[in-house]
Protein backbone atom coordinates (compact mmCIF):
# COMPACT_ATOMS: atom_id res chain seq x y z
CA UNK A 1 -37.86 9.95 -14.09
CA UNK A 2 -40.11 11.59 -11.44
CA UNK A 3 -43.85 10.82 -12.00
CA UNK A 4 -46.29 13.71 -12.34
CA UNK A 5 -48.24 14.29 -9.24
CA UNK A 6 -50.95 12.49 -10.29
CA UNK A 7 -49.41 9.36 -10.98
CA UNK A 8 -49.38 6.96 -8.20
CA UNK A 9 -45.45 5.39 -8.36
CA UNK A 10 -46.69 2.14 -6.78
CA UNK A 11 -49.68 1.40 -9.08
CA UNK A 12 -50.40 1.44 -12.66
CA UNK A 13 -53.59 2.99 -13.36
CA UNK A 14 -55.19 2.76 -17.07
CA UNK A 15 -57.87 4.65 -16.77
CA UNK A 16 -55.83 7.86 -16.52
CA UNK A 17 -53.82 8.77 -19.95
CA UNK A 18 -51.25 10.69 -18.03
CA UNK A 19 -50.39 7.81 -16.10
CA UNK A 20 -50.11 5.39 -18.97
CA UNK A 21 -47.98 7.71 -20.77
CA UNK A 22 -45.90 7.74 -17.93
CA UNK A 23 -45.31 3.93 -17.59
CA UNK A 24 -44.88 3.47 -20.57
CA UNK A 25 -42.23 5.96 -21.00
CA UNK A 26 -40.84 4.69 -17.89
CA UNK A 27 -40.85 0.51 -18.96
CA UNK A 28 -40.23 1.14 -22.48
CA UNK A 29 -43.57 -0.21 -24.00
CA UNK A 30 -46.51 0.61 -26.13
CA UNK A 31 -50.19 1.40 -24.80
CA UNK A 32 -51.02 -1.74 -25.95
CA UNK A 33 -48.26 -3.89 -24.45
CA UNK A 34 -48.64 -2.27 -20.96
CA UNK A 35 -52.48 -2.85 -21.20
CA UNK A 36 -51.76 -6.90 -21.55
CA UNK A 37 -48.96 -6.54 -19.18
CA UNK A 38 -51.59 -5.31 -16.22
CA UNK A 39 -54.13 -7.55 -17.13
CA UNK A 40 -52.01 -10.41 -16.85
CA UNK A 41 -50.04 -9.63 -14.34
CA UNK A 42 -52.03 -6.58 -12.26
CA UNK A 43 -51.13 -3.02 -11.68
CA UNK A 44 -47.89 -3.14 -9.43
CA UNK A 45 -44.95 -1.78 -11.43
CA UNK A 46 -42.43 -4.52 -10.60
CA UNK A 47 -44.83 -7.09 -11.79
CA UNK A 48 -45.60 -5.41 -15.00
CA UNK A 49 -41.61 -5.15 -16.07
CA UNK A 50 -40.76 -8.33 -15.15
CA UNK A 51 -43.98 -9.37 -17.58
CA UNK A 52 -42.18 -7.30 -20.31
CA UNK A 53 -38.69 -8.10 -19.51
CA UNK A 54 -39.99 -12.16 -20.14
């Protein structure tokens, strides 16, 4: 799945809801669980599904 143009691929970015929906779309999670994910883990993508994938 292609991210919109205003979604940065290598960075999650909550403050934007377009980008949220898109990750969590993309990992497979709610708003909620992607919001713990980052702030455990921090916004890079690969860090965030390995987080959810534990």
């Amino acid at each position: 799945m292609q991210p919109p143009a205003t979604v940065d691929p290598t960075r999650i970015n909550l403050q934007s809801t377009i980008a949220v929906n898109y990750w969590c779309q993309v990992l497979r999670c709610s708003e909620t669980q992607l919001r713990n994910a980052v702030l455990a883990v921090g916004p890079l993508p690969a860090d965030v599904r390995t987080y959810l994938d534990r």
